[in-house]
N, C-alpha and C. Protein backbone atom coordinates (compact mmCIF):
# COMPACT_ATOMS: atom_id res chain seq x y z
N UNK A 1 0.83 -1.20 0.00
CA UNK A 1 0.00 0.00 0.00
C UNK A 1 0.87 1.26 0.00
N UNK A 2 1.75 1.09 0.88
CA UNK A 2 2.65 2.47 1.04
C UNK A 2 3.34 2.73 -0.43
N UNK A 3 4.17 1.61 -0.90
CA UNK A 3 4.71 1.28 -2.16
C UNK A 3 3.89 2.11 -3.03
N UNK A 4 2.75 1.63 -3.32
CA UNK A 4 1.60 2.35 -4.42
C UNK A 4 1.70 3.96 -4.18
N UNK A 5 1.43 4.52 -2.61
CA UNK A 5 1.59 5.64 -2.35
C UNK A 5 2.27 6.42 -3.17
N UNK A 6 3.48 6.05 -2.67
CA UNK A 6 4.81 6.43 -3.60
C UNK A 6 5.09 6.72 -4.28
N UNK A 7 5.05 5.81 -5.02
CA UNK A 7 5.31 5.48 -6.76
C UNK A 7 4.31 6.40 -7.40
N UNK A 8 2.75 6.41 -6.85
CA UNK A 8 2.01 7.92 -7.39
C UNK A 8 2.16 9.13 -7.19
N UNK A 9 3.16 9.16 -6.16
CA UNK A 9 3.67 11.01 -5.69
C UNK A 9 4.79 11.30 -6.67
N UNK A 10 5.49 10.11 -6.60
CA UNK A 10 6.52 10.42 -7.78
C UNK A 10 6.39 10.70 -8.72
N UNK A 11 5.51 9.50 -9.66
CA UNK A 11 4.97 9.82 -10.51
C UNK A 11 4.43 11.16 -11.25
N UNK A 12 3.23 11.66 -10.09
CA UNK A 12 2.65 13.22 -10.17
C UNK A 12 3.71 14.21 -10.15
N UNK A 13 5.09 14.02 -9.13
CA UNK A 13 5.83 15.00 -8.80
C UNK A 13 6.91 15.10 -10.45
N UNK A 14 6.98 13.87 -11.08
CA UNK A 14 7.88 13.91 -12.11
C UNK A 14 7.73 14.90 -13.47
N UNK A 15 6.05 15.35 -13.26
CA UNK A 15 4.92 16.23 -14.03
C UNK A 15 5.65 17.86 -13.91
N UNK A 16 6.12 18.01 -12.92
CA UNK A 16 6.31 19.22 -12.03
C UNK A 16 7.70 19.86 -12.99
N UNK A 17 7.72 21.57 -13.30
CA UNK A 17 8.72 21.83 -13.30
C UNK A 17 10.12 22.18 -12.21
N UNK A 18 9.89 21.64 -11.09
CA UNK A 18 10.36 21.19 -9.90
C UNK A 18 11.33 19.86 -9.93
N UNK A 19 10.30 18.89 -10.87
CA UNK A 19 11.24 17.63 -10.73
C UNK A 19 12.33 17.50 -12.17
N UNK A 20 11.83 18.87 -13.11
CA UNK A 20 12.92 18.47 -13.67
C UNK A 20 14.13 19.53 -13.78
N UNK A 21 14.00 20.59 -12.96
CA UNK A 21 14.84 21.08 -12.26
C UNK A 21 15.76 20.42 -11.46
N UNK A 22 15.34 19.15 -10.60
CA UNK A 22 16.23 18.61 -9.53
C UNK A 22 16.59 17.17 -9.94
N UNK A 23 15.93 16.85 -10.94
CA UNK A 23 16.84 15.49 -11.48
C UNK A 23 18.45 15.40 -11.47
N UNK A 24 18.67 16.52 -12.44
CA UNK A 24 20.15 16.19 -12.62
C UNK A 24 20.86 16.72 -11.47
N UNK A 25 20.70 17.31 -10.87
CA UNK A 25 21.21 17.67 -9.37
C UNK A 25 21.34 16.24 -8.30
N UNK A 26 20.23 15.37 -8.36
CA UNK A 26 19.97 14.27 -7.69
C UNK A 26 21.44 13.04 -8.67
N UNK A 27 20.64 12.72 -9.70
CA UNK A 27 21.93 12.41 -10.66
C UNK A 27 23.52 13.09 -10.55
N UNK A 28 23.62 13.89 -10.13
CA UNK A 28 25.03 14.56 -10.02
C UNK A 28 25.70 13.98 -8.75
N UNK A 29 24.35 14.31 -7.55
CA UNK A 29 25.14 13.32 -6.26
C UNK A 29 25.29 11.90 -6.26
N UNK A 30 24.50 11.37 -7.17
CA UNK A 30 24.43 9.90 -6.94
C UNK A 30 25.85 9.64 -7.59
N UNK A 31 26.26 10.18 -9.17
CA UNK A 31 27.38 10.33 -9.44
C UNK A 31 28.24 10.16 -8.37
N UNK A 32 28.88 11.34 -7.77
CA UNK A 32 29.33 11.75 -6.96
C UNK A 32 29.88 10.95 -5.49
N UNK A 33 28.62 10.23 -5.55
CA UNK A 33 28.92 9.15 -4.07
C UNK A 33 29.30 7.61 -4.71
N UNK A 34 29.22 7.28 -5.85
CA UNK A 34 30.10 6.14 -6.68
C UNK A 34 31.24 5.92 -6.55
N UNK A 35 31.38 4.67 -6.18
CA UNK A 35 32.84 3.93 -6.52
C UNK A 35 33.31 4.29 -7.30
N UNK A 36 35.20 4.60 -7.55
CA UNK A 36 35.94 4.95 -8.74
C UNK A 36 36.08 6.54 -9.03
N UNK A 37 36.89 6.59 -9.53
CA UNK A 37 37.30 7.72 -9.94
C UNK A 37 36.68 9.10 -10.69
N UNK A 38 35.80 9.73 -10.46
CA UNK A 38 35.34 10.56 -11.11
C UNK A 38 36.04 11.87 -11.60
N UNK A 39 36.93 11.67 -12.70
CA UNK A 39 37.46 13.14 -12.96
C UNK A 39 36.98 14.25 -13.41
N UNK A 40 35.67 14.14 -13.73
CA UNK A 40 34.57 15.25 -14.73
C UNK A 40 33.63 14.85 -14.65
N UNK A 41 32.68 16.30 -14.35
CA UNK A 41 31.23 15.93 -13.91
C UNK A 41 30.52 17.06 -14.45
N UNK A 42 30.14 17.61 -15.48
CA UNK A 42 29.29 18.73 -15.84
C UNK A 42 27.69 18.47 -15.93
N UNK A 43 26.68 18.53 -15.34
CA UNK A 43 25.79 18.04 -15.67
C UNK A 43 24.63 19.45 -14.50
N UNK A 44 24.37 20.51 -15.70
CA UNK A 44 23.70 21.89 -15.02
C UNK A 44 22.23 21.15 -14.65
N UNK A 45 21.94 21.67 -13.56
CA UNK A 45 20.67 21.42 -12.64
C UNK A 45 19.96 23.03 -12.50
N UNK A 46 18.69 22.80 -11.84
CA UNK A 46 17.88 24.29 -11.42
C UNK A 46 17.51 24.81 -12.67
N UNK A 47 17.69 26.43 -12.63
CA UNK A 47 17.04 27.35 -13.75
C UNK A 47 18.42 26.80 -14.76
N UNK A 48 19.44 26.23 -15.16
CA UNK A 48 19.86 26.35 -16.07
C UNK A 48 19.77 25.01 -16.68
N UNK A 49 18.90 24.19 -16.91
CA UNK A 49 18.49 22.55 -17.71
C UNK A 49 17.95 23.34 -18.99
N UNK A 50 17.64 24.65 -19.09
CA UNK A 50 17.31 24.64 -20.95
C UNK A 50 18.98 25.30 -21.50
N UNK A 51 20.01 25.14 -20.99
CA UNK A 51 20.83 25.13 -22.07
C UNK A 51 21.25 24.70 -23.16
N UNK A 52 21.54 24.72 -24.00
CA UNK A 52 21.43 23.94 -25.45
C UNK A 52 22.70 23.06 -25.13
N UNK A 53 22.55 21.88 -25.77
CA UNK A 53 23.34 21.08 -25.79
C UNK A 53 22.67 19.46 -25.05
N UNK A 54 24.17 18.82 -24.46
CA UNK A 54 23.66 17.55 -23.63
C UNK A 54 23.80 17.70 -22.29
N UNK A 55 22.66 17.07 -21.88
CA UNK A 55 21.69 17.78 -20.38
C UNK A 55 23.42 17.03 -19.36
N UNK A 56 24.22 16.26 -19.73
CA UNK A 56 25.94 16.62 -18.76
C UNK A 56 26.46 15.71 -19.41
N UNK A 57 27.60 15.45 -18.85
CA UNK A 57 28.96 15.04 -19.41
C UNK A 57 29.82 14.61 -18.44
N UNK A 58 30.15 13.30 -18.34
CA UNK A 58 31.21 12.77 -17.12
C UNK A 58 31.89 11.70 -17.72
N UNK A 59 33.09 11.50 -16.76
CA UNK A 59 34.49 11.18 -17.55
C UNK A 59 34.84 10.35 -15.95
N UNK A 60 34.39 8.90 -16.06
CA UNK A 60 34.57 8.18 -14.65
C UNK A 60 35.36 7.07 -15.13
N UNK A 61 36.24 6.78 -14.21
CA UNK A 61 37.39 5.45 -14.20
C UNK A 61 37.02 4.69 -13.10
N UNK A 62 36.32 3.71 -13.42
CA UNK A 62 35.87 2.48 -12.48
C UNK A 62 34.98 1.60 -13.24
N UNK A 63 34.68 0.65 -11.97
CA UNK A 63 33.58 -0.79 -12.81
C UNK A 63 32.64 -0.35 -12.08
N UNK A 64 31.28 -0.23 -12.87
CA UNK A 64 30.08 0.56 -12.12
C UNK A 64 29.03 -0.44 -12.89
N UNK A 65 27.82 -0.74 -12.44
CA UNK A 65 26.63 -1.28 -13.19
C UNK A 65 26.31 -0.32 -14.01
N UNK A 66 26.43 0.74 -14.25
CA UNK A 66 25.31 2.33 -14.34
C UNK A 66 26.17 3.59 -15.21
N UNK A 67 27.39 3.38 -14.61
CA UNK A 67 28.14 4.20 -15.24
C UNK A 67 29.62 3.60 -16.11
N UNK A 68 29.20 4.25 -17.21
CA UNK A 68 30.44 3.59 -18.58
C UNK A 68 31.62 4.53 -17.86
N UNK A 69 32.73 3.28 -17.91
CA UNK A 69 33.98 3.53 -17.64
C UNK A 69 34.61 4.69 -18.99
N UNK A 70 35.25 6.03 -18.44
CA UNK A 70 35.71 6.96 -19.60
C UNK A 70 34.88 7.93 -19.84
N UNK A 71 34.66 7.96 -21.06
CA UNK A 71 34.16 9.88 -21.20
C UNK A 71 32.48 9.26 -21.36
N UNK A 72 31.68 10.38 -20.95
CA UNK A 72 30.32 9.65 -21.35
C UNK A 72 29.61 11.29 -21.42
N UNK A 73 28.35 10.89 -22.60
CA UNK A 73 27.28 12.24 -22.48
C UNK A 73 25.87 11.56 -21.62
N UNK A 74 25.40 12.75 -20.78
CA UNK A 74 24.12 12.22 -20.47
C UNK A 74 23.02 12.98 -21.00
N UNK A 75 21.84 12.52 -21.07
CA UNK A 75 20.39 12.76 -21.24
C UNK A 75 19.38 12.33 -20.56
N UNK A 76 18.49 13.15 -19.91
CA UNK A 76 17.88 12.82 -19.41
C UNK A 76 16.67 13.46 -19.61
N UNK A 77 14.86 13.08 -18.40
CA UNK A 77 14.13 13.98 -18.86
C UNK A 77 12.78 13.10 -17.75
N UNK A 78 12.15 14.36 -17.70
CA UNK A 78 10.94 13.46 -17.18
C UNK A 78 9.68 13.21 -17.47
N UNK A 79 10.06 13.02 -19.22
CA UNK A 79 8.54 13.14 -19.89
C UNK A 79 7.86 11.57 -19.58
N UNK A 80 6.65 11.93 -20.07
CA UNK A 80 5.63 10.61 -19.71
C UNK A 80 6.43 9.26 -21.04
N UNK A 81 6.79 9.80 -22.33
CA UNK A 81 7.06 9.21 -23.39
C UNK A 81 8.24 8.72 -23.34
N UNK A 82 8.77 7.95 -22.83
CA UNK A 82 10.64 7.41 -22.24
C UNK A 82 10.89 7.37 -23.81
N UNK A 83 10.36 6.48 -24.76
CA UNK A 83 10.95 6.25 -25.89
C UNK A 83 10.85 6.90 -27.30
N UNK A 84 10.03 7.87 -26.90
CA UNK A 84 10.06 9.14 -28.33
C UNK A 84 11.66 10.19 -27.18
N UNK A 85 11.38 10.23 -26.19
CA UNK A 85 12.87 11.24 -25.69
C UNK A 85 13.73 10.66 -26.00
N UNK A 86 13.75 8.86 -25.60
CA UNK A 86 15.38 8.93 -25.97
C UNK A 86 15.31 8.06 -27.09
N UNK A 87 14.77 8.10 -28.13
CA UNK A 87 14.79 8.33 -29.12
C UNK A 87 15.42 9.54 -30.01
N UNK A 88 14.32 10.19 -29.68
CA UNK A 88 14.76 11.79 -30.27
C UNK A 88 16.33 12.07 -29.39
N UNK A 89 16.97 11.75 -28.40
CA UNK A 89 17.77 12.17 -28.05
C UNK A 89 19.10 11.36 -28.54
N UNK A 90 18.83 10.09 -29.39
CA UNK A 90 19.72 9.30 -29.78
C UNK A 90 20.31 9.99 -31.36
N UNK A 91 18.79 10.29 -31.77
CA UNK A 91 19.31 10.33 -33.04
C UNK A 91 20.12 11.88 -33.24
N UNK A 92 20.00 13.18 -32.34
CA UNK A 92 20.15 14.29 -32.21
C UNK A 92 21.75 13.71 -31.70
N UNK A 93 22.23 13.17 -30.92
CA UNK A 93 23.66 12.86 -30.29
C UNK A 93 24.52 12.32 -31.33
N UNK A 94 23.89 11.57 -32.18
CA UNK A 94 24.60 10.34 -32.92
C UNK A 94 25.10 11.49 -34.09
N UNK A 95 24.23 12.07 -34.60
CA UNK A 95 24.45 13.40 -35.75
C UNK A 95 25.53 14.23 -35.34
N UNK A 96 25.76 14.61 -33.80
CA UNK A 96 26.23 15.73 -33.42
C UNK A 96 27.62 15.44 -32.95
N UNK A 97 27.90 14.26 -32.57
CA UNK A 97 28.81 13.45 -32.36
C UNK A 97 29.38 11.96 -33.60
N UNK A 98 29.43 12.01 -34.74
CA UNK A 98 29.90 11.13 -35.28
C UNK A 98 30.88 10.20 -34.52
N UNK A 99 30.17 8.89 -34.88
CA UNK A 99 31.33 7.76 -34.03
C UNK A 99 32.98 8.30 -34.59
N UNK A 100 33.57 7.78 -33.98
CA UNK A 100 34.93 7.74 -33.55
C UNK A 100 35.13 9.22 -33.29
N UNK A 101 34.45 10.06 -32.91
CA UNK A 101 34.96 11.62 -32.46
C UNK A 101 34.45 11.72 -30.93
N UNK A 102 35.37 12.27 -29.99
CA UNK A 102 35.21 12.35 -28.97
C UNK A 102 34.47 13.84 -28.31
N UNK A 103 34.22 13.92 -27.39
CA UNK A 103 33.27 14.97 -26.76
C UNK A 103 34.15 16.55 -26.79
């Protein structure tokens, strides 16, 4: 019951321009408190998530479930549609970044 609670506050709260203000902020600490080496961590939170570009960028040396060892871009978002965003966010990265060119 509590579980259900939950999962519907979140849910509702994920609606909010609140929650997507504090995603990548939340994402930045979770970063942050990971095993391994984190040498680079750019990833803007609050009033600045409409900057153009990719929502961050981190560059971690370790074995992580979650996080690719080396340079990495992130995207994120809290629309209802997971697979038109990262969709649309695959094909916008892949263009902007040609394989074998680095960040």
């Amino acid at each position: 019951m509590i579980a259900g609670l939950i999962a519907n506050a979140l849910e509702q709260w994920s609606e909010s321009r609140e929650a997507q203000e504090k995603l990548p902020d939340l994402v930045r600490r979770l970063l942050a408190a990971s095993e391994g080496e984190l040498q680079y961590l750019s990833m803007p939170a609050g009033t600045s998530i409409n900057q153009p570009g990719v929502d961050g960028r981190v560059i971690f040396h370790g074995i992580h479930p979650f996080i690719p060892d080396g340079e990495s871009i992130w995207e994120m978002g809290c629309t209802k549609d997971v697979s038109e965003k990262a969709n649309d966010d695959y094909r916008k990265r892949t263009a902007q970044f040609p394989q074998g060119n680095r960040i």
